[in-house]
PDB file of N, CA and C in Angstrom:
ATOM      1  N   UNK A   1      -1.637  15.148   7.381  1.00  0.00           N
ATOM      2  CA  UNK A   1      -0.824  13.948   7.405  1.00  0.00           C
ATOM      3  C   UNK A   1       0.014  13.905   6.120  1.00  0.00           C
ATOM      4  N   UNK A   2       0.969  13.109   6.253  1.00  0.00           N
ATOM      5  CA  UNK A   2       2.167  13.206   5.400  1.00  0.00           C
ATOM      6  C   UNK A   2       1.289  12.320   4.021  1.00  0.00           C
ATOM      7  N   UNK A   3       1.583  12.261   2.963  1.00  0.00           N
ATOM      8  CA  UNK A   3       1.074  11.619   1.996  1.00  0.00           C
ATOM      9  C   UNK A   3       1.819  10.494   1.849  1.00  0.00           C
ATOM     10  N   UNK A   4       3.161  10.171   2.347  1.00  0.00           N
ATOM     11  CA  UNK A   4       3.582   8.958   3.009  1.00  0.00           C
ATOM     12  C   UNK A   4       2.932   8.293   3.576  1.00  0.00           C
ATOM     13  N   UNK A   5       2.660   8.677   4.502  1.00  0.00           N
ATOM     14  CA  UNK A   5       1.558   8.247   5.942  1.00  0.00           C
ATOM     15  C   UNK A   5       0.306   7.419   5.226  1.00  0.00           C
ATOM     16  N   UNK A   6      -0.195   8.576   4.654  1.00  0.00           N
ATOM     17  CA  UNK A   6      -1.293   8.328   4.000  1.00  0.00           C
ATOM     18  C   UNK A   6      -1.868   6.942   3.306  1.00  0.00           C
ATOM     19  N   UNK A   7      -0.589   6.921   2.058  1.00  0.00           N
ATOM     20  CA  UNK A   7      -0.282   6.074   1.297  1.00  0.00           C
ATOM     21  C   UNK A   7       0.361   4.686   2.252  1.00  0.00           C
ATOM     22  N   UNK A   8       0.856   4.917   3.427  1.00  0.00           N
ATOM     23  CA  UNK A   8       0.870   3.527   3.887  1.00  0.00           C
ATOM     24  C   UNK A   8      -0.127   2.960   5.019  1.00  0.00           C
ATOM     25  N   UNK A   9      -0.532   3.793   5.561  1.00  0.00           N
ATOM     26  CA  UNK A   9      -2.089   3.617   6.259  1.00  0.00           C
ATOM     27  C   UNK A   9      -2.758   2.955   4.976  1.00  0.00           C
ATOM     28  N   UNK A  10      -3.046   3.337   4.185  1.00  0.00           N
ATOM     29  CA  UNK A  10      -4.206   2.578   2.782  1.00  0.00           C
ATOM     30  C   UNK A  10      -3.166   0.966   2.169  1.00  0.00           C
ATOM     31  N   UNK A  11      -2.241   1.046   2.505  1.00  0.00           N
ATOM     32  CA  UNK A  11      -1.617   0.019   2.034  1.00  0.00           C
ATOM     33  C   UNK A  11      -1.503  -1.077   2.700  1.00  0.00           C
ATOM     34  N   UNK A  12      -1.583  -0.584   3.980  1.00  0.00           N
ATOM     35  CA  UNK A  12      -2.024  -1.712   5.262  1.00  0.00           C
ATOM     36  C   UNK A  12      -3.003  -2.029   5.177  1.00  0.00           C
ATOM     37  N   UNK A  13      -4.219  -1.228   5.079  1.00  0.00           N
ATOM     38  CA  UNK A  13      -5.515  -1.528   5.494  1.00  0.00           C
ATOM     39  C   UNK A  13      -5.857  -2.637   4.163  1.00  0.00           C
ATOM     40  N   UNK A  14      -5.277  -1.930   2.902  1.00  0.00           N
ATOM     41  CA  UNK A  14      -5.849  -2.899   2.042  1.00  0.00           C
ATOM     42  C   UNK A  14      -5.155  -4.582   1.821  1.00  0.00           C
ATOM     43  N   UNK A  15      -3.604  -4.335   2.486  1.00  0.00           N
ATOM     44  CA  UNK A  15      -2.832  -5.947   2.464  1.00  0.00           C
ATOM     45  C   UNK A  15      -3.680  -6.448   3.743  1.00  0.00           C
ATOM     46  N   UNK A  16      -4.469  -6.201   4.472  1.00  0.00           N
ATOM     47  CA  UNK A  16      -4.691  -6.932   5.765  1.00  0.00           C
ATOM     48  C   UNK A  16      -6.127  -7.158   5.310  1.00  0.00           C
ATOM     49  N   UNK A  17      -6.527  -5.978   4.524  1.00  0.00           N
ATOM     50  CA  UNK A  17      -8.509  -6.739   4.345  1.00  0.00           C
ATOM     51  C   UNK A  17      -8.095  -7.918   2.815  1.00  0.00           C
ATOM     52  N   UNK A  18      -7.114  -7.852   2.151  1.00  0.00           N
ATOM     53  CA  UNK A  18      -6.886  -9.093   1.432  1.00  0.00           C
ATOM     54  C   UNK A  18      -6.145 -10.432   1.641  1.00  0.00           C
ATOM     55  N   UNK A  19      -6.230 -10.311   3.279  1.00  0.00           N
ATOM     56  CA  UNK A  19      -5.712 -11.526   3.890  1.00  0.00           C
ATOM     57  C   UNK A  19      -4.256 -11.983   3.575  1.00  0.00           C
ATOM     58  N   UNK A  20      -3.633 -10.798   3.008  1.00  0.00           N
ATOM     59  CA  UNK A  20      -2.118 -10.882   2.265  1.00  0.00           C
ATOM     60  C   UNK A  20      -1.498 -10.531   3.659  1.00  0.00           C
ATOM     61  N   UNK A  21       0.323 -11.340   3.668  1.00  0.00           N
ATOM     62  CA  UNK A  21       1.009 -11.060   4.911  1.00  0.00           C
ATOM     63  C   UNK A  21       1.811  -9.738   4.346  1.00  0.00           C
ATOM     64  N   UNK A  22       2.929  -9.262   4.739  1.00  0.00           N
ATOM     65  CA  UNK A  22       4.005  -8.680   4.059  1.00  0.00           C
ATOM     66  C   UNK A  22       4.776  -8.950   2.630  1.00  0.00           C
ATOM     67  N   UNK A  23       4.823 -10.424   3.421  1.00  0.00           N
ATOM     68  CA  UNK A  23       5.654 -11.235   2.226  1.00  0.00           C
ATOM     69  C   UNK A  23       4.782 -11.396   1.410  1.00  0.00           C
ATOM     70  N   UNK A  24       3.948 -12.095   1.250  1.00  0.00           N
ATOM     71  CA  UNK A  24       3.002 -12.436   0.323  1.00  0.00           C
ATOM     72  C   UNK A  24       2.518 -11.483  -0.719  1.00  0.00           C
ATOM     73  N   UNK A  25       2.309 -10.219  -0.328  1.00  0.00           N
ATOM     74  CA  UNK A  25       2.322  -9.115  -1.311  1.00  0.00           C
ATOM     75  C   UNK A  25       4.052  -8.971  -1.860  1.00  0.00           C
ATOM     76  N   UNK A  26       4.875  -8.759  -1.156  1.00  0.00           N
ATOM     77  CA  UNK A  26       6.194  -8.792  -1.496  1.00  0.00           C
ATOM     78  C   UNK A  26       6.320  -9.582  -2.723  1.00  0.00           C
ATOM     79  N   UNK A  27       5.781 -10.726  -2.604  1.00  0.00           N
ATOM     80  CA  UNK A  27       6.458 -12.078  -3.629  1.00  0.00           C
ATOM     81  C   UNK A  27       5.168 -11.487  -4.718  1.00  0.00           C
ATOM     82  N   UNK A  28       3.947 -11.124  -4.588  1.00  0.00           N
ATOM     83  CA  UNK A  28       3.157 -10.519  -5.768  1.00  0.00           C
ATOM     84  C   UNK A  28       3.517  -9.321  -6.578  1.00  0.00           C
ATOM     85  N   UNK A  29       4.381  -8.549  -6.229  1.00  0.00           N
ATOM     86  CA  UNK A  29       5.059  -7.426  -6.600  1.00  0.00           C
ATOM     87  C   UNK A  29       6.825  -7.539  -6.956  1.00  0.00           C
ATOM     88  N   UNK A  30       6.932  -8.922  -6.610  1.00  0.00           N
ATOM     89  CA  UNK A  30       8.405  -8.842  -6.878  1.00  0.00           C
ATOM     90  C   UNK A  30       9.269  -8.467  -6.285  1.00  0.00           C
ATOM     91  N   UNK A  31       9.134  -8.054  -5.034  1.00  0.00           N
ATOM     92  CA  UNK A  31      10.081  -6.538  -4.133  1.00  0.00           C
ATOM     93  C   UNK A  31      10.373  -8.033  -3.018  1.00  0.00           C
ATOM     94  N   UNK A  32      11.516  -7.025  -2.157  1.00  0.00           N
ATOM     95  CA  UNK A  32      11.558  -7.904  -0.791  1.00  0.00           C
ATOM     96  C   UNK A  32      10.769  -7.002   0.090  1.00  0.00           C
ATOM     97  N   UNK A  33      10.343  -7.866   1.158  1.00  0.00           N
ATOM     98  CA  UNK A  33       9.423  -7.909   2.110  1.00  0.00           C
ATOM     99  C   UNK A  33       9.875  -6.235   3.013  1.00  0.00           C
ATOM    100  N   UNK A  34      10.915  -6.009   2.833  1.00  0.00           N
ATOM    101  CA  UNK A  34      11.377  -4.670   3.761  1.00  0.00           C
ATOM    102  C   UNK A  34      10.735  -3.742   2.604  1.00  0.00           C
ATOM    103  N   UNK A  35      10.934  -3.505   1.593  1.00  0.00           N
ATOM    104  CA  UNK A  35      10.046  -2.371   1.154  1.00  0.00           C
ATOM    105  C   UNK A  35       8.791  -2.365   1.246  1.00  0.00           C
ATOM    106  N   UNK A  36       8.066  -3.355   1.393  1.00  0.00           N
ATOM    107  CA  UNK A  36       6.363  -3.355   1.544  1.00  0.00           C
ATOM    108  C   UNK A  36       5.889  -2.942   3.401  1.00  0.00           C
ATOM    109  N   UNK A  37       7.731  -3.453   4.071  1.00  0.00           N
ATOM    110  CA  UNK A  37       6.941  -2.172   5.487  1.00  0.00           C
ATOM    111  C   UNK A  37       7.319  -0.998   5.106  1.00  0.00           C
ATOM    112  N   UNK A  38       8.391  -0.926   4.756  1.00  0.00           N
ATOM    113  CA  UNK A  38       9.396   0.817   4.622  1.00  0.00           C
ATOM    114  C   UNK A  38       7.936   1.483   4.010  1.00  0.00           C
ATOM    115  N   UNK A  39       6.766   1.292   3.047  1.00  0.00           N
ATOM    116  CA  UNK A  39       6.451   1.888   2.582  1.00  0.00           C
ATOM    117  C   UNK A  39       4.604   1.843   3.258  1.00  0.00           C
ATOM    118  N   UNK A  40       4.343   1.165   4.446  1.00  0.00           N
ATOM    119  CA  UNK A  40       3.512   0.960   4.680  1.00  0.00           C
ATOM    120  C   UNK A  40       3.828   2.168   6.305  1.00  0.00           C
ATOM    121  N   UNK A  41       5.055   2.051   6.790  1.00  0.00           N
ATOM    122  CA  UNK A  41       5.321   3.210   7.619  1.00  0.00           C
ATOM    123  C   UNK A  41       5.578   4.649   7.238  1.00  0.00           C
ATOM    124  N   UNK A  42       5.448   4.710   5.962  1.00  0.00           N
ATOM    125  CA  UNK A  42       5.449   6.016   5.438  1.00  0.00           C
ATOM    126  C   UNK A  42       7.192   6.637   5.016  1.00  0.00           C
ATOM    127  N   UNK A  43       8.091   5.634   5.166  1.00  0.00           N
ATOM    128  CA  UNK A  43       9.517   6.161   4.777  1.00  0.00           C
ATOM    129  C   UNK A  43       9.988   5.911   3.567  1.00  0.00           C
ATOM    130  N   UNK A  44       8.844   5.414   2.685  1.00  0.00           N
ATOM    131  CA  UNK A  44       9.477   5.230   1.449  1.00  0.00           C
ATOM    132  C   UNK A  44       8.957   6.160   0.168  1.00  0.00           C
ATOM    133  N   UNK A  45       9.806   6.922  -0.545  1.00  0.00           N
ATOM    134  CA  UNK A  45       8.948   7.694  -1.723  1.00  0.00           C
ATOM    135  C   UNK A  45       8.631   6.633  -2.393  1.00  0.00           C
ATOM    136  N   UNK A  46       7.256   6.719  -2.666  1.00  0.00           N
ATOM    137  CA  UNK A  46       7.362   5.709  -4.448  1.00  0.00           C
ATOM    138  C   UNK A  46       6.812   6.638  -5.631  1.00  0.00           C
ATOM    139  N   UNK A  47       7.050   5.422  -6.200  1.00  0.00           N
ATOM    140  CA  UNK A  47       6.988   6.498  -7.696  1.00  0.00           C
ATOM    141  C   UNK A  47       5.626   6.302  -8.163  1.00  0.00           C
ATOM    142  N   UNK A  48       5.338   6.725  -9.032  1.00  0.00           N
ATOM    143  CA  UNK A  48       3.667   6.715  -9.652  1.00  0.00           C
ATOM    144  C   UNK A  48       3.395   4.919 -10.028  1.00  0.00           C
ATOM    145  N   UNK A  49       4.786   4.364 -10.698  1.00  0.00           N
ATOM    146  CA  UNK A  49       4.843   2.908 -10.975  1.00  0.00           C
ATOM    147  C   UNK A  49       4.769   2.098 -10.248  1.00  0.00           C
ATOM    148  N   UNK A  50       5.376   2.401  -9.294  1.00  0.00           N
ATOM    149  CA  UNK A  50       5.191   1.538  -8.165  1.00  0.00           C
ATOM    150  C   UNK A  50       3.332   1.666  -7.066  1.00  0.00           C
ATOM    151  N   UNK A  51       3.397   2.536  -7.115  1.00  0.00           N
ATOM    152  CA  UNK A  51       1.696   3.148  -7.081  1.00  0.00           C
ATOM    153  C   UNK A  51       0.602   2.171  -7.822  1.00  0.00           C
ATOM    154  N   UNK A  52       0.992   1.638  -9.235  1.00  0.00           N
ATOM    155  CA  UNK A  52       0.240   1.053 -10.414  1.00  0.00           C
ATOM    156  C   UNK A  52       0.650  -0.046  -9.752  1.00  0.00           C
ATOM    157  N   UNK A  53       1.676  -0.807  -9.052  1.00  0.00           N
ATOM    158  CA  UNK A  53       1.906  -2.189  -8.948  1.00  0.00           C
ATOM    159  C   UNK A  53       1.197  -2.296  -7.651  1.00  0.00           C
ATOM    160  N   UNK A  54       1.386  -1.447  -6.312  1.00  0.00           N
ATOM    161  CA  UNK A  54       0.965  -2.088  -5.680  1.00  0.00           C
ATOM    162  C   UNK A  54      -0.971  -2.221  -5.605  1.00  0.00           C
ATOM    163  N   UNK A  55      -1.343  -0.777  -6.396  1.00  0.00           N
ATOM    164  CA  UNK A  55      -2.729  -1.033  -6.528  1.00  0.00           C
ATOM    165  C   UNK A  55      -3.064  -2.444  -7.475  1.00  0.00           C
ATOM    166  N   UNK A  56      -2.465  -2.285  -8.475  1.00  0.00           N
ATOM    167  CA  UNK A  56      -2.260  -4.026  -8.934  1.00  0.00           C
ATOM    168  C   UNK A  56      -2.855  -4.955  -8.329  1.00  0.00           C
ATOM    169  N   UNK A  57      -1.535  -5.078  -7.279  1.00  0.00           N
ATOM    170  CA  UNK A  57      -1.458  -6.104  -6.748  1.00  0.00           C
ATOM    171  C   UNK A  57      -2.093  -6.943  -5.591  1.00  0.00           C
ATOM    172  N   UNK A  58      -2.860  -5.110  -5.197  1.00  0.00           N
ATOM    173  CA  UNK A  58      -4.267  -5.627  -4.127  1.00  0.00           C
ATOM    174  C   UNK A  58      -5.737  -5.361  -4.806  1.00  0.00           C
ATOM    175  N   UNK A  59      -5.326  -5.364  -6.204  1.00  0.00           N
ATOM    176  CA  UNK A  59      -6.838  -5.528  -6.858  1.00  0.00           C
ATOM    177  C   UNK A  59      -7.677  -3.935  -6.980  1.00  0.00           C
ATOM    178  N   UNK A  60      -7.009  -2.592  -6.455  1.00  0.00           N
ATOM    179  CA  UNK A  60      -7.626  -1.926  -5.588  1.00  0.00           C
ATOM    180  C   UNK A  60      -7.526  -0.803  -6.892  1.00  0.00           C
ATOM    181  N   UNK A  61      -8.293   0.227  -6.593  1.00  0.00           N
ATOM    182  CA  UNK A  61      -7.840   1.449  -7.495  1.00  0.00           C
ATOM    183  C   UNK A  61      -6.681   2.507  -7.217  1.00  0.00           C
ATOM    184  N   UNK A  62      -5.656   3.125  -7.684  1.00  0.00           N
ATOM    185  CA  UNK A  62      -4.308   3.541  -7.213  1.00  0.00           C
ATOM    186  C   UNK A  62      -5.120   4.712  -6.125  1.00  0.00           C
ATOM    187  N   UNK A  63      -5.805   5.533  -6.485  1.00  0.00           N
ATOM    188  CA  UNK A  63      -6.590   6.789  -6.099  1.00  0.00           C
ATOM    189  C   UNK A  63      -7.058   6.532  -4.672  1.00  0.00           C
ATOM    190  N   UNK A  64      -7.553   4.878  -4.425  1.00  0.00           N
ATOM    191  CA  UNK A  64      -8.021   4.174  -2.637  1.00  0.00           C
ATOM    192  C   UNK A  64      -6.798   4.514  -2.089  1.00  0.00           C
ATOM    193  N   UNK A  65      -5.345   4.449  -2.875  1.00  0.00           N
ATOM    194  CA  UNK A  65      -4.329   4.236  -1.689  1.00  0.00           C
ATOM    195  C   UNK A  65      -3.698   5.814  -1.299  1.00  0.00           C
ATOM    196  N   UNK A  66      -4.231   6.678  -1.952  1.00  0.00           N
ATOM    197  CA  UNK A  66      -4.017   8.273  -1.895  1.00  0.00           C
ATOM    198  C   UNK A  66      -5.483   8.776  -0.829  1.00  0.00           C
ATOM    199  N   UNK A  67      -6.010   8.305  -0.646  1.00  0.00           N
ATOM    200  CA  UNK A  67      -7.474   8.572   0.077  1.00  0.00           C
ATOM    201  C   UNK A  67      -7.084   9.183   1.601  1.00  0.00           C
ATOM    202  N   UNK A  68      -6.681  10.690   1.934  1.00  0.00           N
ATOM    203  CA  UNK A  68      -6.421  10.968   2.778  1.00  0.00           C
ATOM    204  C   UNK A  68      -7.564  11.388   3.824  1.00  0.00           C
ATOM    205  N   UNK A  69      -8.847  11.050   3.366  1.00  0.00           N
ATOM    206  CA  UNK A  69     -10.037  11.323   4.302  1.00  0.00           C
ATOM    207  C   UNK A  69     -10.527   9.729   5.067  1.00  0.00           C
ATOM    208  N   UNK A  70      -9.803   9.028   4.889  1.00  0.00           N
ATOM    209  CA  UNK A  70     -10.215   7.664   5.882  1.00  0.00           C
ATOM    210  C   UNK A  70     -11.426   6.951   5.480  1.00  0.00           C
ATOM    211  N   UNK A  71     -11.827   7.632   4.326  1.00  0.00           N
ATOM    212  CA  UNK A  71     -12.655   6.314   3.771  1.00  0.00           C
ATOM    213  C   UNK A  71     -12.425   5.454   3.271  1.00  0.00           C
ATOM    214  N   UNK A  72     -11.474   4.825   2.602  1.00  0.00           N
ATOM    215  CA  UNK A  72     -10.948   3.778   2.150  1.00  0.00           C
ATOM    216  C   UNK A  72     -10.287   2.767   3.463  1.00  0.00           C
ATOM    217  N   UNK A  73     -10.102   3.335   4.746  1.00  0.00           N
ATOM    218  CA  UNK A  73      -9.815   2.779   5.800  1.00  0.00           C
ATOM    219  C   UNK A  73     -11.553   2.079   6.203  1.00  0.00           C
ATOM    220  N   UNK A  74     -12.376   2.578   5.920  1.00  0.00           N
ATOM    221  CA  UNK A  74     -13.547   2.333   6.807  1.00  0.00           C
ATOM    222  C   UNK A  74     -14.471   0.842   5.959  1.00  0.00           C
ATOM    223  N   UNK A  75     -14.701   0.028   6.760  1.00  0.00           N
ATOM    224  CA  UNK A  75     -15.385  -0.981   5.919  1.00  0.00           C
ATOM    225  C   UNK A  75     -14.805  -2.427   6.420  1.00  0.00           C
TER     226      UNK A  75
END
């Protein structure tokens, strides 16, 4: 799987187990609401910084949202 993919599979799983909408992480990160899907469908590069904000911003460790074996999905 694409490490896009990856990285937005873990970004979903973790905005939806923190009861966060789109927006709501959007407005915690500062961004508009289209980059938090663009990057949850896997079409967005981000950068390592943006990596640090959104683990930030769901409390999470950056390394959960790189987790290409589906454990960070499971739970």
């Amino acid at each position: 799987m694409d490490i896009r993919e990856v990285f937005g599979a873990n970004l979903q799983f973790f905005r939806e187990k923190a009861g966060l909408s789109q927006a709501a992480l959007a407005d915690r990160m500062g961004v508009d609401r289209a980059h938090i899907s663009a990057m949850e469908r896997g079409q967005q590069n981000v950068t390592i910084i943006t990596l640090w904000h959104v683990a930030e911003a769901l409390d999470v460790k950056p390394a959960a949202l790189l987790d290409d074996h589906g454990k960070s999905r499971k739970a």
